[in-house]
N, C-alpha and C. Protein backbone atom coordinates (compact mmCIF):
# COMPACT_ATOMS: atom_id res chain seq x y z
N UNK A 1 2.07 -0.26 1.80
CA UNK A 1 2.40 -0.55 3.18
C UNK A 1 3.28 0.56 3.75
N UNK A 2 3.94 1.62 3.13
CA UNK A 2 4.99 2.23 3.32
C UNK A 2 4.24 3.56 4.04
N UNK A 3 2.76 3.82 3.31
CA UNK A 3 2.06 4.81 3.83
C UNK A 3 1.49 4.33 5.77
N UNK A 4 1.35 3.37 5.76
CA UNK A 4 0.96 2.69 7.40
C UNK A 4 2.59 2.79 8.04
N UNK A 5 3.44 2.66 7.67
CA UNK A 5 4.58 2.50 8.43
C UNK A 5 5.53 4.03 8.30
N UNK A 6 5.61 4.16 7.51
CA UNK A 6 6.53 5.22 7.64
C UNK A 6 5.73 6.98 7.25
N UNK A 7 4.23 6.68 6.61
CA UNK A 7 3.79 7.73 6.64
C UNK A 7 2.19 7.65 7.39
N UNK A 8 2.45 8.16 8.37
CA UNK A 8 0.59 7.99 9.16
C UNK A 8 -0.06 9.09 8.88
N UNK A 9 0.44 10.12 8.66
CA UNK A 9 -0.41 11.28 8.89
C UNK A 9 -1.12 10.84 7.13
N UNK A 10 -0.51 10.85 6.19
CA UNK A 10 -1.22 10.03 4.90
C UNK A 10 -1.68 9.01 4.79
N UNK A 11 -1.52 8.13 5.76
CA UNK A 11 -2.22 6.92 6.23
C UNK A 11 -3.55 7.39 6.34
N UNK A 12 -3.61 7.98 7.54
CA UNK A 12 -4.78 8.68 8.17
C UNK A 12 -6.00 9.70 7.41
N UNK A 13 -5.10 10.21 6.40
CA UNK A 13 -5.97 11.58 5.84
C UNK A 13 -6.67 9.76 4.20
N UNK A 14 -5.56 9.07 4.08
CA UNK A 14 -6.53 8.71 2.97
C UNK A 14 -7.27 7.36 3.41
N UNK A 15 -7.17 6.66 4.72
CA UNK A 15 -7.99 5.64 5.39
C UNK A 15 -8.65 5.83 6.67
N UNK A 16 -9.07 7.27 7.13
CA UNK A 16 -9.45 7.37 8.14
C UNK A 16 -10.67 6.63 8.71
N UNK A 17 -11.14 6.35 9.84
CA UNK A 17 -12.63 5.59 9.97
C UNK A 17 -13.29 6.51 10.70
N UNK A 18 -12.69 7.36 11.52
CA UNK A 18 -13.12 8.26 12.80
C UNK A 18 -14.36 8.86 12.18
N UNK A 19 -14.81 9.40 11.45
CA UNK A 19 -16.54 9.90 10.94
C UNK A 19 -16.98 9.19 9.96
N UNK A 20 -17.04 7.68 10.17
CA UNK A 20 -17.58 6.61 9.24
C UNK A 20 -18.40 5.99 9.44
N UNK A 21 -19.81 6.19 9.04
CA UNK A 21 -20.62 4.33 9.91
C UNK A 21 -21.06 3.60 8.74
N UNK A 22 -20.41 2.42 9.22
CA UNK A 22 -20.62 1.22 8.10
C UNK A 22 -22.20 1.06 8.11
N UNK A 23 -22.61 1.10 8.94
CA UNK A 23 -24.19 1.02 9.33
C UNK A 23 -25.01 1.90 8.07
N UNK A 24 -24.48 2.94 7.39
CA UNK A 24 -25.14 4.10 6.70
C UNK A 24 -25.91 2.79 5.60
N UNK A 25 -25.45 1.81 5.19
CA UNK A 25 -25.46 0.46 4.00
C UNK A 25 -25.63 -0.59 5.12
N UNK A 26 -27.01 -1.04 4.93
CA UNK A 26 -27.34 -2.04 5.92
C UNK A 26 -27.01 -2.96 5.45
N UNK A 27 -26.69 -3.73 6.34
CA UNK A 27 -26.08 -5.33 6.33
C UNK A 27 -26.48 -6.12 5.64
N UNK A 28 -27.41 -5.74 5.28
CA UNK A 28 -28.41 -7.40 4.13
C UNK A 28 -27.77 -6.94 2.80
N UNK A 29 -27.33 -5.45 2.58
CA UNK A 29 -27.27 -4.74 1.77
C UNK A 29 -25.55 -5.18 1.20
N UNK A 30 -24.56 -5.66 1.90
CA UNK A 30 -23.86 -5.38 2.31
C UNK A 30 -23.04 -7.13 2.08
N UNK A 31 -24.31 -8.18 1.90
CA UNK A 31 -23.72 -9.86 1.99
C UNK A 31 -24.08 -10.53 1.02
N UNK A 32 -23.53 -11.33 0.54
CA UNK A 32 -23.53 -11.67 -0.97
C UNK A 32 -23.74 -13.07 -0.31
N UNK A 33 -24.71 -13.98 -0.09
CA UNK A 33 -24.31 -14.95 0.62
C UNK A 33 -24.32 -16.07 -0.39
N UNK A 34 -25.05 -16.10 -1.37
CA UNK A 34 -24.70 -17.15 -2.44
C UNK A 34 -23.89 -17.19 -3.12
N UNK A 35 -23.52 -15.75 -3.93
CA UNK A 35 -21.96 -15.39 -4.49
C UNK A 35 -20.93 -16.19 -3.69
N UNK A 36 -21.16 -15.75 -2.04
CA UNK A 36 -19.99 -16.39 -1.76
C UNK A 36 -19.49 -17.78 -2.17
N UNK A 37 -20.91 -18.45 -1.35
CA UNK A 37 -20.53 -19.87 -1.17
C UNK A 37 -20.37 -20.46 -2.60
N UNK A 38 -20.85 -20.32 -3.49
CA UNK A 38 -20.31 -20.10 -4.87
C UNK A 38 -18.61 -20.29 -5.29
N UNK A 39 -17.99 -19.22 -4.75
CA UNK A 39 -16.91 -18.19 -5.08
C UNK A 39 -16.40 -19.49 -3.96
N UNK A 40 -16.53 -19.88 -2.13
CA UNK A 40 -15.52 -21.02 -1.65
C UNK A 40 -15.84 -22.26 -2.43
N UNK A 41 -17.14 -22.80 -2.76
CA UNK A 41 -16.76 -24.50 -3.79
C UNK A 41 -15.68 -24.23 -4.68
N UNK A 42 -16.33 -23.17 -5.59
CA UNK A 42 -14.94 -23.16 -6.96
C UNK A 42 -13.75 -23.32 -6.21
N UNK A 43 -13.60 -22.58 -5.41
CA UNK A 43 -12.16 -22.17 -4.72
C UNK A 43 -11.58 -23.44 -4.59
N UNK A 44 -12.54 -24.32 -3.54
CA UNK A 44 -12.17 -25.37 -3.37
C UNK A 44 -11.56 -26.29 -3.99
N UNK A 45 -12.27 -26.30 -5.48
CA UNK A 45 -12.38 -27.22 -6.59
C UNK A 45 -11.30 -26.85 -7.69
N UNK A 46 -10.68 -25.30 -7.64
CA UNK A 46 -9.37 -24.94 -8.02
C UNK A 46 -8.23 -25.57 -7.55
N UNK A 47 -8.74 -25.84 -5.92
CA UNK A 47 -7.29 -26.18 -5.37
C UNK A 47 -6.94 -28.10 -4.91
N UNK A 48 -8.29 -28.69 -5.48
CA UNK A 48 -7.81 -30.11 -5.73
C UNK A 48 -7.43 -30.05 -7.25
N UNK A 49 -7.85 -29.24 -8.03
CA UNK A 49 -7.37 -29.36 -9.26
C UNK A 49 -5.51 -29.24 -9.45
N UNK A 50 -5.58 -28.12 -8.51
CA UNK A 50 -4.44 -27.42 -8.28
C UNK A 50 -2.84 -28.41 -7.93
N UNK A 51 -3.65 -29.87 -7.30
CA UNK A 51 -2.44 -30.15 -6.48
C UNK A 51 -1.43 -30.88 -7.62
N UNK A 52 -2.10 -31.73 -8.47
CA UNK A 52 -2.01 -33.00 -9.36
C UNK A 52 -1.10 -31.48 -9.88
N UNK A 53 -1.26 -30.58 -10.28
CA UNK A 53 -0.26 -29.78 -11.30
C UNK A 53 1.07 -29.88 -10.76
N UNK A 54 1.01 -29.14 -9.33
CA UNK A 54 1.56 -28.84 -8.94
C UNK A 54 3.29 -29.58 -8.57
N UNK A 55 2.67 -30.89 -8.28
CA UNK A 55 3.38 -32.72 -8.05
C UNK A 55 3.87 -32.51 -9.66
N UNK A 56 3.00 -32.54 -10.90
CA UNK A 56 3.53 -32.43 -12.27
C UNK A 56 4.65 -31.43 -11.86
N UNK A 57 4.44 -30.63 -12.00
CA UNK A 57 5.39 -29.26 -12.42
C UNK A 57 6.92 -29.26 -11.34
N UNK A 58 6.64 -29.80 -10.05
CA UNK A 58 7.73 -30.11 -9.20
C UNK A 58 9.07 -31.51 -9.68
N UNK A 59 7.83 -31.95 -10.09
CA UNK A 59 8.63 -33.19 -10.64
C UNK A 59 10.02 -32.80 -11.66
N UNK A 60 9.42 -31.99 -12.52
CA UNK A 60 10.18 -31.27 -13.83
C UNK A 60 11.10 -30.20 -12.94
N UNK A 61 11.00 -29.92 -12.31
CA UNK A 61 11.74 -28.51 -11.72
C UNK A 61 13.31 -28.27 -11.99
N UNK A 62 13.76 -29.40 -12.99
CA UNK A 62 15.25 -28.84 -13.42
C UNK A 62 15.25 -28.13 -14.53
N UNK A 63 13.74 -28.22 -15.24
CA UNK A 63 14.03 -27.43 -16.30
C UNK A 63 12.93 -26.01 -16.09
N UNK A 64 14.10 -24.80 -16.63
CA UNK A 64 13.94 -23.39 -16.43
C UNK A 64 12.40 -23.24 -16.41
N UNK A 65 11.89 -23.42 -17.40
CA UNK A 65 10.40 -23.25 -17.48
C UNK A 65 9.39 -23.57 -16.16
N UNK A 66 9.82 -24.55 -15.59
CA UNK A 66 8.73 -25.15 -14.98
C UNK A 66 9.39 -24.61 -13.31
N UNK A 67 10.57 -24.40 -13.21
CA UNK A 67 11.41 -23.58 -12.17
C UNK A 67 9.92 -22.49 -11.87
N UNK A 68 9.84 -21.82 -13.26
CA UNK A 68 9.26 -20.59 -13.13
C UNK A 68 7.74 -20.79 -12.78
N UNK A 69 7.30 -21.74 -13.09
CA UNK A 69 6.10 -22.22 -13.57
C UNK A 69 5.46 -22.53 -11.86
N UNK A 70 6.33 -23.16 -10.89
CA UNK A 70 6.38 -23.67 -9.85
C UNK A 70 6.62 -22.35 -8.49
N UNK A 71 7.26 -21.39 -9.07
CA UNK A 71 7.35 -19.63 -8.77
C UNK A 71 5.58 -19.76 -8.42
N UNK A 72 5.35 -19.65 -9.76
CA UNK A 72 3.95 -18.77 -10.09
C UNK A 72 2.46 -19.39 -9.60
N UNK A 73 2.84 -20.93 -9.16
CA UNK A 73 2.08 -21.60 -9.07
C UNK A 73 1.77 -21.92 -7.36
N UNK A 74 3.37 -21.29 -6.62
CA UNK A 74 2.92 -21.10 -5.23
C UNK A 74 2.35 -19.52 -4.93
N UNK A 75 2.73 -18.61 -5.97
CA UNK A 75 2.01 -17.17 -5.58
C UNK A 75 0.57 -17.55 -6.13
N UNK A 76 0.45 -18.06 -7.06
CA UNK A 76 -1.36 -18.07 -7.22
C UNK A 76 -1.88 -19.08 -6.33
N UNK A 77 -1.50 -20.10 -5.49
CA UNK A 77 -1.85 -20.83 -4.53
C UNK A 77 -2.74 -19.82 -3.41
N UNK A 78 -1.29 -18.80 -3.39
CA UNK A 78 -1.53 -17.77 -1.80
C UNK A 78 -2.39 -17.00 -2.43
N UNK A 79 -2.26 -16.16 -3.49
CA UNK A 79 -3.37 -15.43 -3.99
C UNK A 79 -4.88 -15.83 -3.93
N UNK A 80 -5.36 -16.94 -4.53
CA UNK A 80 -6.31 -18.06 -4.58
C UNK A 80 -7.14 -18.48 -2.82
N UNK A 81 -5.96 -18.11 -2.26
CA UNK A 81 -6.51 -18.25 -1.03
C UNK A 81 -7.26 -16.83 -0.25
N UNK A 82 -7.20 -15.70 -0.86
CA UNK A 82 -6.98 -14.09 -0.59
C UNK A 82 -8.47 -14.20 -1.33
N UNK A 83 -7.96 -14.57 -2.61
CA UNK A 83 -9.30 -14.02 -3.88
C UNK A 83 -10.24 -14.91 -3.25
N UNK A 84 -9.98 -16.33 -2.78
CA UNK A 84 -11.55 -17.48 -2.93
C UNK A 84 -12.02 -17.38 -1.41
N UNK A 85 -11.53 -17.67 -0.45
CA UNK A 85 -11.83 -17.89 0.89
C UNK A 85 -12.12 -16.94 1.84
N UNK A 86 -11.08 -15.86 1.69
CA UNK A 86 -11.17 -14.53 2.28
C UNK A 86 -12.26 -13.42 1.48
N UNK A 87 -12.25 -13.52 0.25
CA UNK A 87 -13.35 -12.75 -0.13
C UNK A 87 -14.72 -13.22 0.12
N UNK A 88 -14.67 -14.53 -0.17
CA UNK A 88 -15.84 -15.27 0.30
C UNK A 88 -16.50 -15.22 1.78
N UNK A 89 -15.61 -15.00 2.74
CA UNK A 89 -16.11 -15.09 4.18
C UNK A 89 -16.58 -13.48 4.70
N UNK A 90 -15.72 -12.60 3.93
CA UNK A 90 -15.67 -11.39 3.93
C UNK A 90 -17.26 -10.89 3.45
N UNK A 91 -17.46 -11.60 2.23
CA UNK A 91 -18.44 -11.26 1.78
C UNK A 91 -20.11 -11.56 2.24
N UNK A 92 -19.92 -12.71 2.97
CA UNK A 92 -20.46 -13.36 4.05
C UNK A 92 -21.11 -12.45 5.14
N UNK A 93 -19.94 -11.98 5.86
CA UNK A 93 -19.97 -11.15 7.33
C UNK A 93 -20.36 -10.24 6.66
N UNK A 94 -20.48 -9.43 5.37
CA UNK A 94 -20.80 -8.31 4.86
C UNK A 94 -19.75 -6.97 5.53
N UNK A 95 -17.85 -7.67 5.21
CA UNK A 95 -17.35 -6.55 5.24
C UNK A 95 -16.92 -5.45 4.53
N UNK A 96 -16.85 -4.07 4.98
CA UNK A 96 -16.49 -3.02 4.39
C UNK A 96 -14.98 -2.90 4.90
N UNK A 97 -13.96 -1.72 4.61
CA UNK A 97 -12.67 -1.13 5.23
C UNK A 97 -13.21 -0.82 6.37
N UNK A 98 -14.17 -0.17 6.96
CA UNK A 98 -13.74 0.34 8.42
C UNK A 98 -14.51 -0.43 9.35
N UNK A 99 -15.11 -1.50 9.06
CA UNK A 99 -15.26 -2.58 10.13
C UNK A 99 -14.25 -3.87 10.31
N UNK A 100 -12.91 -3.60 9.51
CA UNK A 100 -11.78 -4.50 9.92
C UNK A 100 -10.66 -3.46 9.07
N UNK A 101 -10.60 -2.33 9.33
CA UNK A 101 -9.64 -1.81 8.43
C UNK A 101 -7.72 -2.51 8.57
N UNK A 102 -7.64 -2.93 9.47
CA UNK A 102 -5.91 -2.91 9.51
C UNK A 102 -5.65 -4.69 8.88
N UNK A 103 -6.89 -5.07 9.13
CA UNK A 103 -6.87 -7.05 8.40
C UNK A 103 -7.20 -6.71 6.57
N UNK A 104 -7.92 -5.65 6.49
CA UNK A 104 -8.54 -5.29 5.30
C UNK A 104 -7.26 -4.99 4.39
N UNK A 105 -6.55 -3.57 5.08
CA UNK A 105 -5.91 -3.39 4.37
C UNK A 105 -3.92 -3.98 3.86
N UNK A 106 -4.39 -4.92 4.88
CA UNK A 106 -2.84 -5.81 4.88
C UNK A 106 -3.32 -6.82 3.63
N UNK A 107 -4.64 -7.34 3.87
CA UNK A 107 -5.07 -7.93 2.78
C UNK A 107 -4.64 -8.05 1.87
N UNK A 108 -5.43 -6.59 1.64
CA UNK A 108 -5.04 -5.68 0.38
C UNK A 108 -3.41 -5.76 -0.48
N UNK A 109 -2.54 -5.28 0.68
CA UNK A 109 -1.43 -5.51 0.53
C UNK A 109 -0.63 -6.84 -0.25
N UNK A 110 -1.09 -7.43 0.48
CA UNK A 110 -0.48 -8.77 0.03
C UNK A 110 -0.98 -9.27 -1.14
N UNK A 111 -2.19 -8.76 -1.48
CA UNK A 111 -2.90 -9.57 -3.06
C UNK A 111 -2.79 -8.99 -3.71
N UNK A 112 -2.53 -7.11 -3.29
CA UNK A 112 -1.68 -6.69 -4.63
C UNK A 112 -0.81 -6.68 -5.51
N UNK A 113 0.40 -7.13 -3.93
CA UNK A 113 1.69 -7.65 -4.59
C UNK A 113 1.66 -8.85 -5.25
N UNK A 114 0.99 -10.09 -4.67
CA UNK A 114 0.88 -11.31 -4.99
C UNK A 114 0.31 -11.26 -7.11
N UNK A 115 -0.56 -10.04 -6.95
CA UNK A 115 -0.83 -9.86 -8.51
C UNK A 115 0.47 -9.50 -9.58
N UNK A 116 1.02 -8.35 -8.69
CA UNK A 116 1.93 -8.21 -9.60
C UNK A 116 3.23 -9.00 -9.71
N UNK A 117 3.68 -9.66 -8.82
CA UNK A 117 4.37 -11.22 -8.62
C UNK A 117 3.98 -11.65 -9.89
N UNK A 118 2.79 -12.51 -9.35
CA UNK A 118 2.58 -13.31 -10.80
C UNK A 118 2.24 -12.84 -12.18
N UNK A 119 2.23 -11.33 -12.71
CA UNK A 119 2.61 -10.53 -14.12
C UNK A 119 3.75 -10.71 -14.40
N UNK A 120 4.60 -10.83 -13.18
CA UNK A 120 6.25 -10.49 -13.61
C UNK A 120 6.95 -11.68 -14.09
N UNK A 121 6.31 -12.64 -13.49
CA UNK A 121 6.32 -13.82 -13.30
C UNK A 121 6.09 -14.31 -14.48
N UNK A 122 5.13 -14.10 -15.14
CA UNK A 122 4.79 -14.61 -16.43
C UNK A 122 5.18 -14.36 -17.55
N UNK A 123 5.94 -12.69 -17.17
CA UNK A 123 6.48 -12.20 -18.24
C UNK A 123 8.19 -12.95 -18.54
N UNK A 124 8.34 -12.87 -17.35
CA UNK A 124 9.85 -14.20 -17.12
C UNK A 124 9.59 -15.40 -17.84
N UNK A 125 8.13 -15.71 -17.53
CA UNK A 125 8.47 -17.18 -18.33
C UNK A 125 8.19 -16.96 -20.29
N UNK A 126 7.41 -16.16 -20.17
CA UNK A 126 7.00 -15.60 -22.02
C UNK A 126 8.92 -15.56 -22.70
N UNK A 127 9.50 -14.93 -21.60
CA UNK A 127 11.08 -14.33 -22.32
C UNK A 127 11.52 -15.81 -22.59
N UNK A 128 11.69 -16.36 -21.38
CA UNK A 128 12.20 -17.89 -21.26
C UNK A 128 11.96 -18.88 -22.49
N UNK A 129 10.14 -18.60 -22.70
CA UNK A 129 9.93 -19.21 -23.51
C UNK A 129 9.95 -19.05 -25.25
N UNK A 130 9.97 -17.57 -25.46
CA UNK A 130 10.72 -16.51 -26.63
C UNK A 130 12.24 -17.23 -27.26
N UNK A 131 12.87 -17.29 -25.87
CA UNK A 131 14.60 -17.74 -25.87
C UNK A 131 14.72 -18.79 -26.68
N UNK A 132 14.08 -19.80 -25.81
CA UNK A 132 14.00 -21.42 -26.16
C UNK A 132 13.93 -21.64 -27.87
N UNK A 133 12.56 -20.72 -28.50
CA UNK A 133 12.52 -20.83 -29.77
C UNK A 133 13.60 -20.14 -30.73
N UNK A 134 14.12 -18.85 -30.18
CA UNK A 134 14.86 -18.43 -30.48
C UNK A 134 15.94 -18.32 -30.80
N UNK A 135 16.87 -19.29 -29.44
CA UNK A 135 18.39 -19.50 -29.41
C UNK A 135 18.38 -19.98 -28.18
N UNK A 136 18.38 -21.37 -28.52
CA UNK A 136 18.51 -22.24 -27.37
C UNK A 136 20.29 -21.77 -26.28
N UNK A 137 21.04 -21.27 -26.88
CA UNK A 137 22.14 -20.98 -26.22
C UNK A 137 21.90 -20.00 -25.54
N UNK A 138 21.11 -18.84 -25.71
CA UNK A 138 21.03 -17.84 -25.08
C UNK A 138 20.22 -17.99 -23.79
N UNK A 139 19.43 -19.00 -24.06
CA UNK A 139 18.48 -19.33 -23.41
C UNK A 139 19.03 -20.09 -22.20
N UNK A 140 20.22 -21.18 -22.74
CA UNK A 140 20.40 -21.74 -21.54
C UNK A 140 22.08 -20.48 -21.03
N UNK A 141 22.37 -19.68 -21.45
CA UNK A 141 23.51 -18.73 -20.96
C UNK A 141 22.46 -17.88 -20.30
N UNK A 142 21.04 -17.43 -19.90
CA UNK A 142 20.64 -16.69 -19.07
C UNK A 142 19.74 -17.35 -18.24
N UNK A 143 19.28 -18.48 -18.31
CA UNK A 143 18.07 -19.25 -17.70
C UNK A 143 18.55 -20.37 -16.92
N UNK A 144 20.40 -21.13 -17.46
CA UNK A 144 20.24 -22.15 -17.15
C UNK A 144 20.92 -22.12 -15.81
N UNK A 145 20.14 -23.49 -15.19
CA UNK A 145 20.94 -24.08 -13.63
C UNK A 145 20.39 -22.66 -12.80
N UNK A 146 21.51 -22.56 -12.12
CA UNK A 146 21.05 -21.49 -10.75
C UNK A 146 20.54 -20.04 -11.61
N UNK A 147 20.60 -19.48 -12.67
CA UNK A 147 20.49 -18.41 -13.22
C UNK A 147 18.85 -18.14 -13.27
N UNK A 148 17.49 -19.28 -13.28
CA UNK A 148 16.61 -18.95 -13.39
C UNK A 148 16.88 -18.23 -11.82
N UNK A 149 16.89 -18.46 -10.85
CA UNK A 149 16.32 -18.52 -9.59
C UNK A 149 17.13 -17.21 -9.12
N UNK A 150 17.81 -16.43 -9.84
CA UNK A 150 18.33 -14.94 -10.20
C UNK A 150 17.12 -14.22 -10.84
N UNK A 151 16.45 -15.02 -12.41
CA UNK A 151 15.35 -14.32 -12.09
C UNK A 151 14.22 -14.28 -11.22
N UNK A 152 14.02 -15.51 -10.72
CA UNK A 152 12.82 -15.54 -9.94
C UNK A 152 13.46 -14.54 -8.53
N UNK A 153 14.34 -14.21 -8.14
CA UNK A 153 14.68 -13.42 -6.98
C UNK A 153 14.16 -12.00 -7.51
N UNK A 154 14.43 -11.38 -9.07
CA UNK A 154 13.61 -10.14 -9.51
C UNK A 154 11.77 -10.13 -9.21
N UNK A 155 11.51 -11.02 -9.37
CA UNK A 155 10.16 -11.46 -9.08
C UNK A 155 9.96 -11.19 -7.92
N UNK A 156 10.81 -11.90 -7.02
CA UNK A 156 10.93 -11.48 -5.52
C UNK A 156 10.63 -10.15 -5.19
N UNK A 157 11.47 -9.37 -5.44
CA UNK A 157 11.91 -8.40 -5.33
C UNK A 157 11.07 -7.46 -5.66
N UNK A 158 10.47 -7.34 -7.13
CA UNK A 158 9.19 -7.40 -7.25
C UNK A 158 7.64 -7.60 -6.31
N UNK A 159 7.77 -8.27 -5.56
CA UNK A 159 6.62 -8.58 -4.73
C UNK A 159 7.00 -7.45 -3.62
N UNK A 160 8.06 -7.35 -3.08
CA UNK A 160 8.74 -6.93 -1.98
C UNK A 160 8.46 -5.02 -1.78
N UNK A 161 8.83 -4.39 -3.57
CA UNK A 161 8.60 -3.35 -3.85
C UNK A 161 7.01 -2.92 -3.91
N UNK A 162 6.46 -4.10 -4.40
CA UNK A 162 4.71 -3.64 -4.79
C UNK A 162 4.47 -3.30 -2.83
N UNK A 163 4.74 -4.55 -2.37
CA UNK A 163 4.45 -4.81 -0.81
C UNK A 163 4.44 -3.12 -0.12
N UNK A 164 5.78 -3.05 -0.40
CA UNK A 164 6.42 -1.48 0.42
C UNK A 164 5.84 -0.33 0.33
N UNK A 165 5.42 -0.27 -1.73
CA UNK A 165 5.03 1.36 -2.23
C UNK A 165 3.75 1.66 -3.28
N UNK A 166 3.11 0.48 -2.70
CA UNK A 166 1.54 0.58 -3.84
C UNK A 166 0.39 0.71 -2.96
N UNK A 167 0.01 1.65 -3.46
CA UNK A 167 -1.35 1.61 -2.37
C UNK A 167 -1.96 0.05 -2.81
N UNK A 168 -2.96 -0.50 -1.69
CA UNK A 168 -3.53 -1.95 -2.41
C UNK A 168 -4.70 -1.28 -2.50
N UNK A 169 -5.17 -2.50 -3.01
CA UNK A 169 -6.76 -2.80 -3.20
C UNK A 169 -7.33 -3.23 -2.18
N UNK A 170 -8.67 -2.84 -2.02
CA UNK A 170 -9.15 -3.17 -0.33
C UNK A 170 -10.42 -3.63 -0.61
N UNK A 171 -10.92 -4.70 -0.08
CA UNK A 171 -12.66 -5.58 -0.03
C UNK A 171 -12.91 -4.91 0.45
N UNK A 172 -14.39 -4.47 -0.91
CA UNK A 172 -15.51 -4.18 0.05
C UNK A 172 -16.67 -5.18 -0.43
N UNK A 173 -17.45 -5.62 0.66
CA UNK A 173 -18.67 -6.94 0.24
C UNK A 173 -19.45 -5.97 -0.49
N UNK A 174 -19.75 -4.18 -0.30
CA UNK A 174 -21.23 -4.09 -0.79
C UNK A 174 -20.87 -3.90 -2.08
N UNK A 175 -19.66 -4.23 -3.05
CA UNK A 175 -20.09 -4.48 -4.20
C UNK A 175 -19.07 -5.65 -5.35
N UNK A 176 -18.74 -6.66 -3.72
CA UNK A 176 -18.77 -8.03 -4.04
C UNK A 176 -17.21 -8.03 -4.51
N UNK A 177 -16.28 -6.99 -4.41
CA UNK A 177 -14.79 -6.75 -5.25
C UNK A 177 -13.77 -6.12 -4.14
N UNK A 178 -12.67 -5.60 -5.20
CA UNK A 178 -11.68 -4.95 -4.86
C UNK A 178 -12.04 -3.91 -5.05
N UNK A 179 -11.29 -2.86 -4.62
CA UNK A 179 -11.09 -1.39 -4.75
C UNK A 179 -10.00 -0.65 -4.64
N UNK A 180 -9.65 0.76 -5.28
CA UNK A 180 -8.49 1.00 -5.08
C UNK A 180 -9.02 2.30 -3.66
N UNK A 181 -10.43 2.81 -3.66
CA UNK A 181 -11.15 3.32 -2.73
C UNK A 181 -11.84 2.26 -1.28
N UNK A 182 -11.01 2.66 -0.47
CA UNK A 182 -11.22 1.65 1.04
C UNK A 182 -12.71 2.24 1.00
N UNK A 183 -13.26 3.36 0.28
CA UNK A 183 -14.99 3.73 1.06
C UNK A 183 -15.95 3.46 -0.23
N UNK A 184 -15.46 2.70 -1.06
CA UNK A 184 -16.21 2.62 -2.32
C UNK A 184 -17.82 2.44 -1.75
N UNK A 185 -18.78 2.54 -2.33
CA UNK A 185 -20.11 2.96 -1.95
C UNK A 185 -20.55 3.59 -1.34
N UNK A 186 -19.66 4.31 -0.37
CA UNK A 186 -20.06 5.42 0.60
C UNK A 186 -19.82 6.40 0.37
N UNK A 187 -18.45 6.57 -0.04
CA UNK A 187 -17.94 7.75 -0.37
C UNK A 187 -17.28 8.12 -2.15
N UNK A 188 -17.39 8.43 -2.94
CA UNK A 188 -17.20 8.04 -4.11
C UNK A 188 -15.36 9.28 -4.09
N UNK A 189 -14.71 8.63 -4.75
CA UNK A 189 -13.26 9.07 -5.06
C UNK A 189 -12.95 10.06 -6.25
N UNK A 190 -14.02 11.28 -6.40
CA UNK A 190 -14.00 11.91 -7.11
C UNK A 190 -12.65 12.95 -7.34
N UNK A 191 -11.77 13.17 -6.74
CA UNK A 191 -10.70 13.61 -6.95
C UNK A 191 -9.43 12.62 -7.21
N UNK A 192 -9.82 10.95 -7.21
CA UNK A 192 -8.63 10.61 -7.40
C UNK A 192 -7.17 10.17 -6.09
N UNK A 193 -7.98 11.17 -5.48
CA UNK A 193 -6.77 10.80 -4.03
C UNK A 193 -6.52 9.48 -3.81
N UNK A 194 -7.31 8.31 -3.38
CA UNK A 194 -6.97 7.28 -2.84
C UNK A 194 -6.92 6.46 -4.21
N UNK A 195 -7.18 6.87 -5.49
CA UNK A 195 -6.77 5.51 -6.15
C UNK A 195 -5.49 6.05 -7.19
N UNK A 196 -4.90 7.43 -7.07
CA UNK A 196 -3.90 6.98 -7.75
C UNK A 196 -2.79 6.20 -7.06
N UNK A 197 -1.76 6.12 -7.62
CA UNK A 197 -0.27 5.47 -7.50
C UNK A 197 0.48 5.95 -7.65
């Protein structure tokens, strides 16, 4: 996000649209229409699964684990909604980056971070759960009462940094995914420019 806000001229040189036609990959070419609807039932069917956990895991929320558990379980909610619905509709309309580039690549943004959220996230709870077997004292001298929610603010913080200084990943329908290349099928990223970090 940091390249759209505080750097355009690198914005520009690695997402430009100005000599692009989405048209070059015709549209039939371009829509996954059973994948999708596919890709929204599951979605769907993730997120009645989803709720009954969720009521579980809230219920418990004094203990550290499930603190964390309840973290991870509203970022994969929002994620879930990015990966199932939005890729799905996306994939539908048969979009590329430069027929919605600035919705595309905020997208992007947000499900990148939202990924690495919930790595960090998990790795918090692996330690948490390391502790517990380990030395229950240590466990509750760094985890317990307000101290998880110190780590879950690194997590935060975490999301906040991916948000600011990672290039994202950007939908493209014509080959049904993410990318770290906004022109994947059109233009191939043979030097590397747009997908390192």
């Amino acid at each position: 996000m940091n390249k759209i806000l505080f750097e355009p001229q690198e914005f520009n040189r690695l997402y430009n649209c100005n000599n692009f036609h989405i048209e070059e990959v015709p549209l039939e070419k371009r829509q996954h229409f059973y994948k999708s609807v596919i890709l929204i039932v599951l979605t769907t069917i993730y997120y009645i699964l989803y709720v009954p956990c969720i009521i579980s895991i809230y219920k418990h929320r004094e203990c550290s684990c499930y603190k964390i558990l309840l973290f991870m379980s509203i970022a994969d909610v929002c994620n879930l909604w990015l990966l199932g619905y939005v890729h799905g509709y996306l994939s539908i309309i048969g979009a590329v980056y430069c027929s919605s580039p600035t919705f595309l690549y905020v997208t992007g943004v947000v499900a990148t971070a939202l990924w690495a959220t919930e790595s960090i996230a998990e790795t918090i709870l692996s330690l948490n759960r390391c502790l517990i077997i380990l030395s229950k004292s240590l466990e509750a001298r760094l985890f317990g009462g307000w101290r998880t929610y110190i780590w879950l603010s690194v997590a935060f913080a975490y999301f906040a940094l991916w948000m600011l200084f990672v290039k994202p990943v950007i939908f493209t329908s014509l080959h049904f995914t993410w990318s770290c290349n906004p022109y994947a099928g059109y233009v191939d990223d043979v030097h590397g420019d747009v997908c390192e970090h």
